[in-house]
N, C-alpha and C. Protein backbone atom coordinates (compact mmCIF):
# COMPACT_ATOMS: atom_id res chain seq x y z
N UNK A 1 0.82 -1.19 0.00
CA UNK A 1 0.00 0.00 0.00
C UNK A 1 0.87 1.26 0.00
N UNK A 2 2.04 1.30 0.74
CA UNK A 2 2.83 2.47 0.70
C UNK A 2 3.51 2.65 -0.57
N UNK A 3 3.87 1.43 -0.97
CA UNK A 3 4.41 1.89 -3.05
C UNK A 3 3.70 2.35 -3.60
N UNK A 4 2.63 2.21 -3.16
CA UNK A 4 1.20 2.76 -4.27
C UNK A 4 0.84 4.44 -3.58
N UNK A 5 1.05 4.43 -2.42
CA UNK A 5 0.41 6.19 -1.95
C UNK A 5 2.31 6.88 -2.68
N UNK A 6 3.50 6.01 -2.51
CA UNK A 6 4.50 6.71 -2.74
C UNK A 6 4.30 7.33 -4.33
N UNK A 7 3.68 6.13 -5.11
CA UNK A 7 4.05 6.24 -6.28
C UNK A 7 2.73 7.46 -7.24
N UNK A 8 2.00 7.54 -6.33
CA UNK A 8 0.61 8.54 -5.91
C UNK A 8 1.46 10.07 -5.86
N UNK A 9 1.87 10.10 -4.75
CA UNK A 9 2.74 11.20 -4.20
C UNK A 9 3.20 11.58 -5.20
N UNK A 10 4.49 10.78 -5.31
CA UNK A 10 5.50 11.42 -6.72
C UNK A 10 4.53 11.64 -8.12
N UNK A 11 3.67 11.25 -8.70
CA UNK A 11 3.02 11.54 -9.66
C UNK A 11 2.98 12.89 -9.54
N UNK A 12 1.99 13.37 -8.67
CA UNK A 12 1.33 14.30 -8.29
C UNK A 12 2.00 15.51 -8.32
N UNK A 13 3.11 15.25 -7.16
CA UNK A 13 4.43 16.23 -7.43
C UNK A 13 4.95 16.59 -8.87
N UNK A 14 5.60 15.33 -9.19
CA UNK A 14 6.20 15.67 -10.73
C UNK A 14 5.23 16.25 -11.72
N UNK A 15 3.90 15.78 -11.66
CA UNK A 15 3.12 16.51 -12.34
C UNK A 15 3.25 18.44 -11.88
N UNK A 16 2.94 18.47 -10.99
CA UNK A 16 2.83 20.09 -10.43
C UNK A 16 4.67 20.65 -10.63
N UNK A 17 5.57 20.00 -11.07
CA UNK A 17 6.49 20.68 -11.15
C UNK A 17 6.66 20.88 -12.81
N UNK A 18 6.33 19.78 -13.85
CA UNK A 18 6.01 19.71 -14.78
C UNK A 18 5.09 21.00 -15.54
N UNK A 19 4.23 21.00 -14.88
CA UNK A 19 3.16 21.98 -15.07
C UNK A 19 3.73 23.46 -14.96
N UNK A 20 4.66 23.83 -13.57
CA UNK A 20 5.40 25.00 -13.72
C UNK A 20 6.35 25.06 -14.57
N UNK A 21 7.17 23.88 -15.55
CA UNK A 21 8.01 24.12 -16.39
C UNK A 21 7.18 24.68 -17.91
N UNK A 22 6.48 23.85 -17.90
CA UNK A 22 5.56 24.34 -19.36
C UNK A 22 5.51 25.81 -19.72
N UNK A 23 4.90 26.71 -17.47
CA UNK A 23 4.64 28.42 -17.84
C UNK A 23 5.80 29.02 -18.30
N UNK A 24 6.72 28.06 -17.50
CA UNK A 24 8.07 28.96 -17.49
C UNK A 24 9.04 28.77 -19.15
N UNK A 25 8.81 27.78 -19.68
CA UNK A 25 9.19 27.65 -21.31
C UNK A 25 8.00 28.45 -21.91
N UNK A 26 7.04 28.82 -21.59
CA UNK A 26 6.02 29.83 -22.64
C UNK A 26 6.56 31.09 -22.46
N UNK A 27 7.55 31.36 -21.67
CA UNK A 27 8.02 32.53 -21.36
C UNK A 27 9.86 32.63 -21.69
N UNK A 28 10.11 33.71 -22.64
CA UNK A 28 11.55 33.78 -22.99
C UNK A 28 12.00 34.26 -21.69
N UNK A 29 13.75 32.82 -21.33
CA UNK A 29 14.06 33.33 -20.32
C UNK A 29 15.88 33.57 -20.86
N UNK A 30 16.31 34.36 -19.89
CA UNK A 30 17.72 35.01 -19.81
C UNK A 30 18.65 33.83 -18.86
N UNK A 31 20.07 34.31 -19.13
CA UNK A 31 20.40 33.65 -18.23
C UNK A 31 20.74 34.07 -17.07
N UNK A 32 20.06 35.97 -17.29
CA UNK A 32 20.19 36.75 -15.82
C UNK A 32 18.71 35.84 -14.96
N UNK A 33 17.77 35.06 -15.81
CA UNK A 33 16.59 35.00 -14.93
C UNK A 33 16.96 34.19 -14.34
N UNK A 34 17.56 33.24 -13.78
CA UNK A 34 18.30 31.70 -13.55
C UNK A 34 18.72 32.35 -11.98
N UNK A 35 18.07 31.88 -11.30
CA UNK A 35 18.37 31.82 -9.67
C UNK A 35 19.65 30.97 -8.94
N UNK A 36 20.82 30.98 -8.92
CA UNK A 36 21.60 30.17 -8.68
C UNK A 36 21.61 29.68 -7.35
N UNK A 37 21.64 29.08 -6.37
CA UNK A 37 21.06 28.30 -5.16
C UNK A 37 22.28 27.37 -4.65
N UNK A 38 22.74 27.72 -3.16
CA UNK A 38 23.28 27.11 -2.47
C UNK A 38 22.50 26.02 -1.95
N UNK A 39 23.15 25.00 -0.78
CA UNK A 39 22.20 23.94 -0.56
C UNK A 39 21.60 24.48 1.25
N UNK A 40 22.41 25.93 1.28
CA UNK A 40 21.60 26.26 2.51
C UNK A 40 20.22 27.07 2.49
N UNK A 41 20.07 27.55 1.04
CA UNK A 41 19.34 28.59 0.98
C UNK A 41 17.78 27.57 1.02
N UNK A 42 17.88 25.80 0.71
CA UNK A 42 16.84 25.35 1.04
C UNK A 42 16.22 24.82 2.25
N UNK A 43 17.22 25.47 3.29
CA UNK A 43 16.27 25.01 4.67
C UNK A 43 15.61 26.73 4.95
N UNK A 44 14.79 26.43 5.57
CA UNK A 44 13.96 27.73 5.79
C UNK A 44 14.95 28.18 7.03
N UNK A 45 14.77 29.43 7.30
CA UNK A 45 15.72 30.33 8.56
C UNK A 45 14.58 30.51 9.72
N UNK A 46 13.71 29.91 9.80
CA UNK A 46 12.72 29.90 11.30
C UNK A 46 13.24 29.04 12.24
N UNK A 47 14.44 28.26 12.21
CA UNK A 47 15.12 27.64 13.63
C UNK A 47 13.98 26.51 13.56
N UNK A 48 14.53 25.74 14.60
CA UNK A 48 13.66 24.66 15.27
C UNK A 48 13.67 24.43 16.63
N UNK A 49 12.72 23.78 17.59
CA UNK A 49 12.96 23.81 18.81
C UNK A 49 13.88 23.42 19.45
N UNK A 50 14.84 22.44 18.87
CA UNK A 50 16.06 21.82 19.60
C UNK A 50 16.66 22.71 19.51
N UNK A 51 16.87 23.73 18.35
CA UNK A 51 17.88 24.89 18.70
C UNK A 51 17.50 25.73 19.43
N UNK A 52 15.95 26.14 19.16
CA UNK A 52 15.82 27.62 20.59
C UNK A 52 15.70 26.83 22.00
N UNK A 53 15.62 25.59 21.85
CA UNK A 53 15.91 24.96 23.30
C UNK A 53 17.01 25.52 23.88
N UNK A 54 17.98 24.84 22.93
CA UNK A 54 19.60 24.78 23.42
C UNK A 54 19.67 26.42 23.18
N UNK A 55 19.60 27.49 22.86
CA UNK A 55 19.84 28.46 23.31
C UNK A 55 19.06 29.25 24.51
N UNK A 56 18.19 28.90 24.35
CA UNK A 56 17.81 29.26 26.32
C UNK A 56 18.38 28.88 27.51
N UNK A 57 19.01 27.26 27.03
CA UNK A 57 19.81 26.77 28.10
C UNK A 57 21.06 27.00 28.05
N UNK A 58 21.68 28.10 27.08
CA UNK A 58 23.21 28.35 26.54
C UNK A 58 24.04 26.63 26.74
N UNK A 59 25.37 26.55 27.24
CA UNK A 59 26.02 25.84 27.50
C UNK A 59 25.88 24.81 28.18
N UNK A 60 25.38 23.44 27.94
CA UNK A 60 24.51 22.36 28.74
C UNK A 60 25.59 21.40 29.09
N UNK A 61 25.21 20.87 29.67
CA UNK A 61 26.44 19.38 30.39
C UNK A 61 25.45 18.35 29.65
N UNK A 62 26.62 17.14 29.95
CA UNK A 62 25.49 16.19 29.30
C UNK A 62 24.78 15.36 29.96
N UNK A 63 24.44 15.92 31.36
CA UNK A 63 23.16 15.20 31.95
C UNK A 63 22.08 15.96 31.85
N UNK A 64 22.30 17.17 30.58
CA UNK A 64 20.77 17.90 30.64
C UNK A 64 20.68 17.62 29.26
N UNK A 65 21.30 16.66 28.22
CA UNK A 65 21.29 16.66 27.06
C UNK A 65 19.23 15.97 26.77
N UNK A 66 19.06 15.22 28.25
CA UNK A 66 17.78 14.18 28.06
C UNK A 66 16.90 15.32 27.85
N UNK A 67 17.23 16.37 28.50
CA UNK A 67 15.77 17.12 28.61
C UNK A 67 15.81 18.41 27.68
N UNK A 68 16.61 17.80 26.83
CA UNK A 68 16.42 18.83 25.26
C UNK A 68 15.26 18.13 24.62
N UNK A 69 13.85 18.70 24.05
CA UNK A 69 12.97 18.39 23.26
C UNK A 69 13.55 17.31 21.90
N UNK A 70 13.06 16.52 21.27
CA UNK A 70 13.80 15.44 20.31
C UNK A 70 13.80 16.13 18.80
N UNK A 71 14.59 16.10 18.38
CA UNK A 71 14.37 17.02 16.79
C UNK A 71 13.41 15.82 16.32
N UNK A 72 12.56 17.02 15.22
CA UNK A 72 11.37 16.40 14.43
C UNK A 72 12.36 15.96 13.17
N UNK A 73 11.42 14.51 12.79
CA UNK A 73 11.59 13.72 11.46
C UNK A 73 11.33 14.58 10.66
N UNK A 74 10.79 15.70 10.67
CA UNK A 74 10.05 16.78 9.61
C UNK A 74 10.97 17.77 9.31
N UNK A 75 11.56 17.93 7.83
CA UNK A 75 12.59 18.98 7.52
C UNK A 75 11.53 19.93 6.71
N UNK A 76 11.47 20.93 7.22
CA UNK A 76 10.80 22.10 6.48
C UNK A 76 11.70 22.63 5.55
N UNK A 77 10.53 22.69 4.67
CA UNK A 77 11.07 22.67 3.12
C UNK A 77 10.49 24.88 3.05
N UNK A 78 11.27 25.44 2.02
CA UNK A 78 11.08 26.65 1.69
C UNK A 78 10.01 26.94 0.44
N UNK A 79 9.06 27.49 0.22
CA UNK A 79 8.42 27.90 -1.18
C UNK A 79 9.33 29.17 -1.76
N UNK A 80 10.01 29.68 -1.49
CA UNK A 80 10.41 30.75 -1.97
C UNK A 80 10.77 30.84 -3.20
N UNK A 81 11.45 29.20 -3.66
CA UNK A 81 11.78 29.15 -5.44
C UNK A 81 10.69 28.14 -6.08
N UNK A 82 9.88 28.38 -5.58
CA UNK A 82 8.85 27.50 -6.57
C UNK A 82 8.52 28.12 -7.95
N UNK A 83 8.22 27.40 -8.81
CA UNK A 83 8.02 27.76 -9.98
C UNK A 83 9.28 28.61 -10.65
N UNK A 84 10.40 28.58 -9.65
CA UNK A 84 11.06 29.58 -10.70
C UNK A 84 12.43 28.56 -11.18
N UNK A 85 13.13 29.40 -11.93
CA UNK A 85 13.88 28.34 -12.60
C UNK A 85 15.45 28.71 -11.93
N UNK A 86 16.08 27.79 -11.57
CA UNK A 86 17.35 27.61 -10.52
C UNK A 86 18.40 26.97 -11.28
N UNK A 87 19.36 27.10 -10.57
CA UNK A 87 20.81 26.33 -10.75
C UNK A 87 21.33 25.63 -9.56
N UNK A 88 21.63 24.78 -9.81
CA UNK A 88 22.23 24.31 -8.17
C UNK A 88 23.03 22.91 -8.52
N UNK A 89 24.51 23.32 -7.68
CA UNK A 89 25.20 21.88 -7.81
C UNK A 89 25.03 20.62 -6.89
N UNK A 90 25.43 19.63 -7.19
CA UNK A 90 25.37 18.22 -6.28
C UNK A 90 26.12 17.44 -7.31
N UNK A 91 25.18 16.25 -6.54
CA UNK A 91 25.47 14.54 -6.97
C UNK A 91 24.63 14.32 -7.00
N UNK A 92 24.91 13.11 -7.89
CA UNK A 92 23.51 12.14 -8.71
C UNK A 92 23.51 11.22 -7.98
N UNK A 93 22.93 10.92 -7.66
CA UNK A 93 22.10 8.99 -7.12
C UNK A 93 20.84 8.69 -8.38
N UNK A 94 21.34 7.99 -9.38
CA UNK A 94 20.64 7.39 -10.71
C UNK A 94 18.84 6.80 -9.66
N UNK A 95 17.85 6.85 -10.25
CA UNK A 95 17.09 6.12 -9.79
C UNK A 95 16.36 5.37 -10.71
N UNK A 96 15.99 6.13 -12.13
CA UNK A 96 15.96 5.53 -13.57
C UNK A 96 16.50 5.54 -14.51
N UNK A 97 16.39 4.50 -15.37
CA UNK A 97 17.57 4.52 -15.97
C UNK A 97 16.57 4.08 -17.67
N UNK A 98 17.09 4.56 -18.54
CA UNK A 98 17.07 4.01 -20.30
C UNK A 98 18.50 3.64 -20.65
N UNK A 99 17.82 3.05 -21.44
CA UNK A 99 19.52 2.62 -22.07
C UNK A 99 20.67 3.61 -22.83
N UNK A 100 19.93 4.79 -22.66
CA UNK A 100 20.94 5.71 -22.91
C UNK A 100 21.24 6.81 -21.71
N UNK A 101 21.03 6.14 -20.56
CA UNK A 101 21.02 7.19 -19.78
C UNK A 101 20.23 7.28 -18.61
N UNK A 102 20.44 8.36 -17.49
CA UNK A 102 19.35 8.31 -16.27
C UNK A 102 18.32 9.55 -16.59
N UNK A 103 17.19 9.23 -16.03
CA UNK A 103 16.56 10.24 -16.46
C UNK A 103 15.47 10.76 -15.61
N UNK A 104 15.85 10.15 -14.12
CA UNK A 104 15.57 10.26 -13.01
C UNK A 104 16.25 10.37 -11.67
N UNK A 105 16.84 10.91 -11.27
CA UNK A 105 17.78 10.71 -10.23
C UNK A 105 17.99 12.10 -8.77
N UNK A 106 18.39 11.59 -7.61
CA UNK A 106 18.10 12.44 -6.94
C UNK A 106 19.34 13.36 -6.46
N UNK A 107 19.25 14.69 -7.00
CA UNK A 107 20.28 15.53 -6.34
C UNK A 107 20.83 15.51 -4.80
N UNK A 108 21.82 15.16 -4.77
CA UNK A 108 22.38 14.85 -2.93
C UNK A 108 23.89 16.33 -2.87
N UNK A 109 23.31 16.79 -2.23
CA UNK A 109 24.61 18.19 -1.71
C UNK A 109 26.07 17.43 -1.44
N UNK A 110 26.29 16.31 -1.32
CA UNK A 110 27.50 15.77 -1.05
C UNK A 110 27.90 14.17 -1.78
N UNK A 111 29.18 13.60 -1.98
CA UNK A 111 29.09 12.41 -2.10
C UNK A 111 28.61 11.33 -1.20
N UNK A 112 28.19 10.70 -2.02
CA UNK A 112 28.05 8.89 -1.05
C UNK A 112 26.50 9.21 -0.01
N UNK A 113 25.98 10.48 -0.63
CA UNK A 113 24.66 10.79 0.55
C UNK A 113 23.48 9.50 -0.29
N UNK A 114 22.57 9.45 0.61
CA UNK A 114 21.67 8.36 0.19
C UNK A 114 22.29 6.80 0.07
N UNK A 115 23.39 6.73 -0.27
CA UNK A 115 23.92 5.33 -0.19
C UNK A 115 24.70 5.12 0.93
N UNK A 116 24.39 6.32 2.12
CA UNK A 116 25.39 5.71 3.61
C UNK A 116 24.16 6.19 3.89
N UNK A 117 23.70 4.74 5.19
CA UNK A 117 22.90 5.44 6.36
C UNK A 117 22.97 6.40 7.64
N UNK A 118 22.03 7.35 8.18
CA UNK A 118 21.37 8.00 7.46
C UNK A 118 21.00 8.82 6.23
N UNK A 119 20.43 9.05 5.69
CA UNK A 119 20.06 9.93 4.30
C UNK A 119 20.54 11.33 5.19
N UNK A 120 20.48 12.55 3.85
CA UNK A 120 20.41 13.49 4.45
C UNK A 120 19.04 14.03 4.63
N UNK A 121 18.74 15.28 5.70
CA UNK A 121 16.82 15.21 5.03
C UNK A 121 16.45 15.72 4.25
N UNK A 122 15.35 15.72 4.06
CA UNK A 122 14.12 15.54 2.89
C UNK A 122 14.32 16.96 2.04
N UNK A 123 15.08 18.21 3.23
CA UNK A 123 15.33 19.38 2.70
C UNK A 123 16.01 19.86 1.92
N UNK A 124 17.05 18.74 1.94
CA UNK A 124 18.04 18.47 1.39
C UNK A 124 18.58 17.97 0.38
N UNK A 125 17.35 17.05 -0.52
CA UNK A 125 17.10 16.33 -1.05
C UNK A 125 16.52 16.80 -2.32
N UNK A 126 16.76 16.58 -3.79
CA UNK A 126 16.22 16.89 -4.86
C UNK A 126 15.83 16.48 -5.76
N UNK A 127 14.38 15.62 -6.22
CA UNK A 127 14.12 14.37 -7.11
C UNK A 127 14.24 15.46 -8.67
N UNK A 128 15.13 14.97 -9.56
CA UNK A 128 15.20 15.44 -10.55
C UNK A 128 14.85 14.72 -11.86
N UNK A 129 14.30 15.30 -13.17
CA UNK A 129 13.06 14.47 -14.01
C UNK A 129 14.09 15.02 -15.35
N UNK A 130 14.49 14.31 -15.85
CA UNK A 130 14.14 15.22 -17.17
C UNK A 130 14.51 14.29 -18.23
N UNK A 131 13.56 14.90 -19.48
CA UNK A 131 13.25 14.29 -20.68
C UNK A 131 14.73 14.10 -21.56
N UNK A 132 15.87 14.15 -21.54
CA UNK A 132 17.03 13.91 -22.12
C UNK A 132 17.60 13.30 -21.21
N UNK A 133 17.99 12.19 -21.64
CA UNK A 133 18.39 11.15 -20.43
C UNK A 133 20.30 11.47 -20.21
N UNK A 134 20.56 11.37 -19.07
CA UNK A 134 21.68 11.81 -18.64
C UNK A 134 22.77 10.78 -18.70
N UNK A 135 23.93 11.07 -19.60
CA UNK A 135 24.91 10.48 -19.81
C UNK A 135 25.82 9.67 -18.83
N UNK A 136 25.69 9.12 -17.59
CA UNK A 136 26.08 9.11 -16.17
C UNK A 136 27.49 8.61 -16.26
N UNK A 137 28.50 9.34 -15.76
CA UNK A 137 29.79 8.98 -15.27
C UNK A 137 30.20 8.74 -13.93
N UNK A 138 29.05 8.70 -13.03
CA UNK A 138 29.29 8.41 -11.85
C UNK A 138 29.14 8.98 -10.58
N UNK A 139 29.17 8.70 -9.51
CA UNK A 139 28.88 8.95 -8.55
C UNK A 139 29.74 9.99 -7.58
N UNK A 140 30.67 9.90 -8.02
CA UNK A 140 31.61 10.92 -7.58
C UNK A 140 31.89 12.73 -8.43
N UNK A 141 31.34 12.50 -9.29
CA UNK A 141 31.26 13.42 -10.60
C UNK A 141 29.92 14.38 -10.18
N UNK A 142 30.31 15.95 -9.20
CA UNK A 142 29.62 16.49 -9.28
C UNK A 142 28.95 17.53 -10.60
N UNK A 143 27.74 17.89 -10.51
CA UNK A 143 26.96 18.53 -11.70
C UNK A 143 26.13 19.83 -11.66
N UNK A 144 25.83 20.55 -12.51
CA UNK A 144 24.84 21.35 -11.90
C UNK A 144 23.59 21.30 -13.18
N UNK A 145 22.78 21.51 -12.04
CA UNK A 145 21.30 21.18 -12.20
C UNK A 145 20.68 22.27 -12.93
N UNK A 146 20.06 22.76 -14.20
CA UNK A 146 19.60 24.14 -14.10
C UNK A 146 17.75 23.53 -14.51
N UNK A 147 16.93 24.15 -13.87
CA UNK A 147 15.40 23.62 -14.26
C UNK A 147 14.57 24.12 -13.45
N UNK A 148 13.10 24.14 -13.80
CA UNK A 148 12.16 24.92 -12.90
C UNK A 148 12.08 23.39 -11.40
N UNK A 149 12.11 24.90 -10.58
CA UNK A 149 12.03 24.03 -9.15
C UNK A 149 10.79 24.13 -8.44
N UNK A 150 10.60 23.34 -7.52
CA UNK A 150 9.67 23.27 -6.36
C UNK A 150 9.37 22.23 -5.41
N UNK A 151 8.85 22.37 -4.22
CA UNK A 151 8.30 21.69 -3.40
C UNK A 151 8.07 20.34 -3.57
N UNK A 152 8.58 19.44 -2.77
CA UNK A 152 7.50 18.11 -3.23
C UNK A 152 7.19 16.80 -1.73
N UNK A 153 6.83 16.02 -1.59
CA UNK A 153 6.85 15.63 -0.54
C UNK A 153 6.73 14.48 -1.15
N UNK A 154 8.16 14.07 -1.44
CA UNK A 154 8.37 11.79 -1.51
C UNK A 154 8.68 11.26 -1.37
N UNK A 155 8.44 9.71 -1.27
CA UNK A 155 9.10 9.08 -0.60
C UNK A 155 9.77 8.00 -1.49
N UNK A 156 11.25 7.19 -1.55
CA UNK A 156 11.82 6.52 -2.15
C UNK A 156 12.35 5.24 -1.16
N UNK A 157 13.01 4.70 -1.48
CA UNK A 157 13.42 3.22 -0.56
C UNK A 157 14.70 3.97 -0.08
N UNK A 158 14.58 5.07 -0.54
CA UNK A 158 16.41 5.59 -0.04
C UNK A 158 16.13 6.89 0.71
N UNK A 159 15.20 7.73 0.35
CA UNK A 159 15.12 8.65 1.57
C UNK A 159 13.52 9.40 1.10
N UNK A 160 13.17 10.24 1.89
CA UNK A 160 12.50 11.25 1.74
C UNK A 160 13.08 12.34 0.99
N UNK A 161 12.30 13.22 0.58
CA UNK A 161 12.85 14.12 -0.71
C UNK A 161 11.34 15.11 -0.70
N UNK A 162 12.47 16.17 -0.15
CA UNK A 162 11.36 17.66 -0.25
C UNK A 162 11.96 18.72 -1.21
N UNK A 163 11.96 18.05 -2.37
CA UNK A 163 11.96 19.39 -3.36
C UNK A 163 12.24 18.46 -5.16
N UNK A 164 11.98 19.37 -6.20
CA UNK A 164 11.61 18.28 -7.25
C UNK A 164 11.99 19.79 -8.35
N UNK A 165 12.79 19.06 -9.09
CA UNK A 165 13.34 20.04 -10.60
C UNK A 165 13.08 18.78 -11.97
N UNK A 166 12.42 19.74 -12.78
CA UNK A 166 11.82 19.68 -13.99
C UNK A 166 13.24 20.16 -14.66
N UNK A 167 14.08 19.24 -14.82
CA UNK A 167 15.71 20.12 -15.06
C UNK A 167 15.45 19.87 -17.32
N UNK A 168 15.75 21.26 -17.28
CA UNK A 168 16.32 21.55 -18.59
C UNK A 168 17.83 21.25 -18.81
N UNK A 169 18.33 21.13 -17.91
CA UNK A 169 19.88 21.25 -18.54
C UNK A 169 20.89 20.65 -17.24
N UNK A 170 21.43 19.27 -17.57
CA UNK A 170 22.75 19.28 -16.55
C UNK A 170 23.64 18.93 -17.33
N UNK A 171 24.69 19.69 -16.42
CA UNK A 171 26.17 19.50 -17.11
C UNK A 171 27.47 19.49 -16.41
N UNK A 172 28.62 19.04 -16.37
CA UNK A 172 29.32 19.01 -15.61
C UNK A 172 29.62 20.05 -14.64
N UNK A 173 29.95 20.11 -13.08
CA UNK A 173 30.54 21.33 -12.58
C UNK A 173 31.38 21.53 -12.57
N UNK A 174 31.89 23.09 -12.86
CA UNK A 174 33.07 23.58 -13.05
C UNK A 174 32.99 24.58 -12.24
N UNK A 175 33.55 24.69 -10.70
CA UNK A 175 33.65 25.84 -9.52
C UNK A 175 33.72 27.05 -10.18
C-alpha cells in the first residue's frame, strides 16, 4: 500500500512541477533569470525547537542533554523558489535509468549521501526528471542542475525528498 500512496505522491508532485516548467518555457528566459542556489538557501531560517531549546539553556552538560525536546523527522522545506527556474550543484544517485542514460535521479549536496545510512533530510534532497536522459559517469562526478524548481513531498526506498526540478539542462561542474 505504501508503493502505491508513494508512487501517488510522486506523480502528483512531478506533475505540479512539470506543469510550472511548461509556464516557465512559454516565457523567454535570460540567463540573468536563472536563480543560482546554495544547498543552505533550502532550509527555511525559522530555527527549530532543539535549537531555541539549546539556546535558552546556553552551554549544557550532558546530563541535561535528556531534557532537550527530540528534533522532528520533519525537515521544512522553503516555497520561496517554486516555480522559478534555478541552478544548483550536487550529486547524482541514478534512480531511472534508459539505455541511454538516467533520467531520473536524486540531487544529494554531497558524495556517497543516500547510499550511507542516514540519508540526508528531505530538505536536502532533490528528485530530478528530465526528458534527455543523462549520460552518467558516476557517482563521484559532481553537476549542476539548471530547471524549474519546487516543493515536493516523496518518498523513495532511499530517503524522503522535499523538493523536485523539472531540469532543462545538466552538465558538468566547473567551480
Amino acid at each position: 500500500m505504501r508503493d502505491k500512496m508513494t508512487t501517488v505522491h510522486t506523480r502528483r508532485s512531478l506533475l505540479g512541477v512539470s506543469l510550472a516548467g511548461l509556464l516557465v518555457a512559454a516565457s523567454p528566459l535570460r540567463a540573468e533569470d536563472v536563480i543560482e542556489l546554495e544547498w543552505d538557501d533550502l532550509i527555511p531560517h525559522e530555527g527549530g525547537a532543539l535549537e531555541a531549546a539549546a539556546e535558552r539553556m546556553g552551554v549544557i552538560s550532558h546530563d541535561q542533554i535528556s531534557s532537550l525536546p527530540e528534533a522532528s523527522d520533519d525537515a521544512p522545506t522553503t516555497d520561496a523558489y517554486d516555480g522559478k527556474l534555478v541552478r544548483i550543484p550536487g550529486f547524482v544517485v541514478p534512480l531511472e535509468y534508459l539505455s541511454t542514460g538516467v533520467t531520473t535521479f536524486i540531487l544529494v549536496p554531497y558524495v556517497g549521501a543516500c547510499i550511507h545510512v542516514p540519508p540526508p533530510p528531505a530538505n536536502q534532497l532533490i528528485l530530478v526528471t528530465s526528458e534527455t536522459p543523462l549520460e552518467f559517469s558516476g557517482l563521484f562526478e559532481p553537476v549542476w542542475v539548471t530547471g524549474v524548481f519546487g516543493r515536493a513531498a516523496l518518498s523513495t526506498d532511499l530517503a524522503d525528498i522535499g523538493y523536485a526540478i523539472s531540469a532543462d539542462k545538466v552538465e558538468p561542474y566547473e567551480g
